[in-house]
N, C-alpha and C. Protein backbone atom coordinates (compact mmCIF):
# COMPACT_ATOMS: atom_id res chain seq x y z
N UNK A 1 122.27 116.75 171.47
CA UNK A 1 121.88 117.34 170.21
C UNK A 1 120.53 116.80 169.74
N UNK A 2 120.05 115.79 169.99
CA UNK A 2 118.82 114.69 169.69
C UNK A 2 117.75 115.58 170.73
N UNK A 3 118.27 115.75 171.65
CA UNK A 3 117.07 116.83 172.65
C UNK A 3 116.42 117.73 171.78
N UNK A 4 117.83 118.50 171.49
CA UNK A 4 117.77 120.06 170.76
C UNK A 4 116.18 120.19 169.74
N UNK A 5 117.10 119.07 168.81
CA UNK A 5 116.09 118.46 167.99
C UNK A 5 114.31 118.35 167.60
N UNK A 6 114.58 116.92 169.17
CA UNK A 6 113.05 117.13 169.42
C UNK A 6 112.33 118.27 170.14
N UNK A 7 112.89 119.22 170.02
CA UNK A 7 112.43 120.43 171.33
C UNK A 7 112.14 121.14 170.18
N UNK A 8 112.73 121.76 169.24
CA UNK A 8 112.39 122.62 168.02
C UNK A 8 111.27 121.66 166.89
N UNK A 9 111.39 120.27 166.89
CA UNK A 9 109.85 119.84 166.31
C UNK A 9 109.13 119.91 167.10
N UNK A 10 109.26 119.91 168.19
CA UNK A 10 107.88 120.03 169.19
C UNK A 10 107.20 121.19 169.10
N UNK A 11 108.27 122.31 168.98
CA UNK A 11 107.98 123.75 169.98
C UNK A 11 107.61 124.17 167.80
N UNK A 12 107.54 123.82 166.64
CA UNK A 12 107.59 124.06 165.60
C UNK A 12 106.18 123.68 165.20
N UNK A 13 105.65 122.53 165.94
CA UNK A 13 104.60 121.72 165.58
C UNK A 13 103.23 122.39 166.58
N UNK A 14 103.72 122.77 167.95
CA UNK A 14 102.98 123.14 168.56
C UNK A 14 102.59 124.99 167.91
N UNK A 15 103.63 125.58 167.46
CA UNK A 15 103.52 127.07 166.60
C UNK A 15 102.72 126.61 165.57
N UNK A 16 102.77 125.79 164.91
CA UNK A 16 101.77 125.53 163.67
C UNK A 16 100.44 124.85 163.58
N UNK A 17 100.26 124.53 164.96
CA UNK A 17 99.08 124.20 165.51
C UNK A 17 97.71 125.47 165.75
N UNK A 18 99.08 126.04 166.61
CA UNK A 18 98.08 127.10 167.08
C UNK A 18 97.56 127.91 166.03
N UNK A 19 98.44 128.08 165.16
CA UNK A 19 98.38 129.16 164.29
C UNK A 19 97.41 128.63 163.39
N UNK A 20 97.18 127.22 162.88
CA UNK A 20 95.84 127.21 161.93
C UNK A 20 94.83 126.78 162.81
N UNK A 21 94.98 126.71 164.38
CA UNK A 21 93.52 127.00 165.49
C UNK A 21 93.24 128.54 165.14
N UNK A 22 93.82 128.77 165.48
CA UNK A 22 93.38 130.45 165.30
C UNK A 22 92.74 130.92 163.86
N UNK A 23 93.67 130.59 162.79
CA UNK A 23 93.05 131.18 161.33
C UNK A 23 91.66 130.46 160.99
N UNK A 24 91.18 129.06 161.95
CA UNK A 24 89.98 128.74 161.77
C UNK A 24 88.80 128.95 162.10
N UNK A 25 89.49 129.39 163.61
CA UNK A 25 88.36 130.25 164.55
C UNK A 25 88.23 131.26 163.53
N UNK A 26 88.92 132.17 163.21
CA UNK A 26 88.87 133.38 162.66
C UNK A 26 88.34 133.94 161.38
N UNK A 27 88.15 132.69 160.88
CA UNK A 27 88.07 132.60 158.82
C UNK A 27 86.41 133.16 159.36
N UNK A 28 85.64 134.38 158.22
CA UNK A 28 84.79 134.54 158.35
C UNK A 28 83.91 133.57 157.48
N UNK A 29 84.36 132.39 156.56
CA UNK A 29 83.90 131.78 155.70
C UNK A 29 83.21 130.60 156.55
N UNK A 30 84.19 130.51 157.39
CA UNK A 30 83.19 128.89 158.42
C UNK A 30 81.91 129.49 159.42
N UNK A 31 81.34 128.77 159.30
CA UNK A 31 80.40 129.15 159.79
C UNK A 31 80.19 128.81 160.88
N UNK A 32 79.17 129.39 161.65
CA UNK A 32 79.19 129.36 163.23
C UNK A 32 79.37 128.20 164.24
N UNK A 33 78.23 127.73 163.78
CA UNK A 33 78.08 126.35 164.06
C UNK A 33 79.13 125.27 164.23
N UNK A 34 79.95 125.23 163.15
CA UNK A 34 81.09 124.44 162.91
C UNK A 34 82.22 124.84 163.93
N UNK A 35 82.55 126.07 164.14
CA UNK A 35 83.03 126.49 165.01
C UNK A 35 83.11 125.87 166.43
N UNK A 36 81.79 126.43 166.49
CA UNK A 36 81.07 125.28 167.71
C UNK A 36 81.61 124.21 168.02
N UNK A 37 81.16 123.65 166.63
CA UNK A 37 81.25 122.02 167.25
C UNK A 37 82.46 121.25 167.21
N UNK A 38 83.59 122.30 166.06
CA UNK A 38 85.09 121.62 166.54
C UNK A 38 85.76 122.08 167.91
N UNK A 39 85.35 123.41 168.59
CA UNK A 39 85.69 123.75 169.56
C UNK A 39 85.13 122.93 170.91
N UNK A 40 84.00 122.74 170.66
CA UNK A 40 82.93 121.64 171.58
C UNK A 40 84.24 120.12 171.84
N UNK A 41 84.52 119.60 170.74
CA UNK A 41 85.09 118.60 170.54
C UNK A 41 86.64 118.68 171.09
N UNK A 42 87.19 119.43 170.87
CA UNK A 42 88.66 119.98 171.30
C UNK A 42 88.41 119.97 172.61
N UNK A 43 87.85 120.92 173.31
CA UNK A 43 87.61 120.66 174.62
C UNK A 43 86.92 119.52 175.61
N UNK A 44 86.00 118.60 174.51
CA UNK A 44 85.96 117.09 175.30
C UNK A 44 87.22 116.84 175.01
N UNK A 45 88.17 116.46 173.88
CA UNK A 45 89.00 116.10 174.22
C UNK A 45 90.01 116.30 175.24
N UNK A 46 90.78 117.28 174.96
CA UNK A 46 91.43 117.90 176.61
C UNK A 46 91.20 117.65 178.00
N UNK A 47 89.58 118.10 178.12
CA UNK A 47 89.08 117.39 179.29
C UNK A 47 89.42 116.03 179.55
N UNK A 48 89.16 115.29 178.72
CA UNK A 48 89.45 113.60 178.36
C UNK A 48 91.08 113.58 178.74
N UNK A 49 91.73 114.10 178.23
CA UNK A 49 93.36 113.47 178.54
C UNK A 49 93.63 114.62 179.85
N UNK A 50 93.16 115.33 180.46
CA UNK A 50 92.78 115.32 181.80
C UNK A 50 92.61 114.91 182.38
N UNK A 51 91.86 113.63 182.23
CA UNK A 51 91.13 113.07 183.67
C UNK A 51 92.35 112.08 183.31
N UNK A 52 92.68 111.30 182.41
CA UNK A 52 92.82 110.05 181.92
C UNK A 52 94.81 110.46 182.32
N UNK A 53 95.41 111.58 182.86
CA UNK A 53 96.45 112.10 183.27
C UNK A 53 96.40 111.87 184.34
N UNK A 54 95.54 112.62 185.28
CA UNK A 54 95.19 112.28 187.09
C UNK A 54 94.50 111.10 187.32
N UNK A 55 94.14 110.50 186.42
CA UNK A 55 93.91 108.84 187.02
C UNK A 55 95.03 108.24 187.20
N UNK A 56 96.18 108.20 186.14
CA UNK A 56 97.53 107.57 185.88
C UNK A 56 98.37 108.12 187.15
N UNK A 57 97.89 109.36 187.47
CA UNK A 57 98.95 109.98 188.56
C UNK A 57 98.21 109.37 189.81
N UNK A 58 97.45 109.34 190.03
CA UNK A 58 96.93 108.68 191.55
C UNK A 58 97.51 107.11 191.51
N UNK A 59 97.51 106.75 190.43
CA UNK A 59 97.59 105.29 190.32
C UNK A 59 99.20 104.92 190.52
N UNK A 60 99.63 105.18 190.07
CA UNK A 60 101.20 105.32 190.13
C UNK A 60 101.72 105.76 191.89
N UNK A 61 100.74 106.10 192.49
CA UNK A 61 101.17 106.85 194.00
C UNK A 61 100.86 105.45 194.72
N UNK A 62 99.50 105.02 194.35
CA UNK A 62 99.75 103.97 194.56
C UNK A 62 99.43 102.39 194.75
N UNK A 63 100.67 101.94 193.62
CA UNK A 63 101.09 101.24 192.87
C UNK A 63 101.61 100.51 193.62
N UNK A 64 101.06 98.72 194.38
CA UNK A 64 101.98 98.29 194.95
C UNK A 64 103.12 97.43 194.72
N UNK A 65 103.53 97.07 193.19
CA UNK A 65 104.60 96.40 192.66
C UNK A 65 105.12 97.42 191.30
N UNK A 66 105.70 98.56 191.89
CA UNK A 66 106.57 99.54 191.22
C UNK A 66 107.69 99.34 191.48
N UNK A 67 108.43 98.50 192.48
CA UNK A 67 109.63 98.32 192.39
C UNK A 67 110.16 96.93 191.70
N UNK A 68 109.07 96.06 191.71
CA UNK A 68 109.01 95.04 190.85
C UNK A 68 109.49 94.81 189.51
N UNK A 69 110.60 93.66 189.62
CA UNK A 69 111.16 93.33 188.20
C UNK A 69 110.63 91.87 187.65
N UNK A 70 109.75 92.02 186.63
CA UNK A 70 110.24 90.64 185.90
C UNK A 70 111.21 89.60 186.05
């Protein structure tokens, strides 16, 4: 039931995300530029937890004290 849970804040949080990405892109009041440069920024970011994802995954392959306990 605790799954359930976090699956409907997730999947609630990620719907309300998108939805004021979009009404911001979209507002004819912001101006171009700004646009730009939060979209500029969104996408370094992403890119960023991209790389910083497939570094962790190569690293983990291999990892030579993963079976290692304290």
């Amino acid at each position: 039931m605790q799954k359930l849970a976090y699956a409907l804040i997730g999947i609630g949080a990620v719907v309300l995300a998108v939805w004021g990405i979009k009404e911001f892109f979209i507002d004819p009041e912001v101006d171009l530029l700004i646009r730009i440069a939060v979209g500029a920024v969104g996408l370094g970011l992403l890119v960023l937890l991209g790389v910083v994802l497939r570094d962790r995954l190569r690293s983990n392959k291999n990892d030579r004290f993963k079976g290692v306990d304290r």
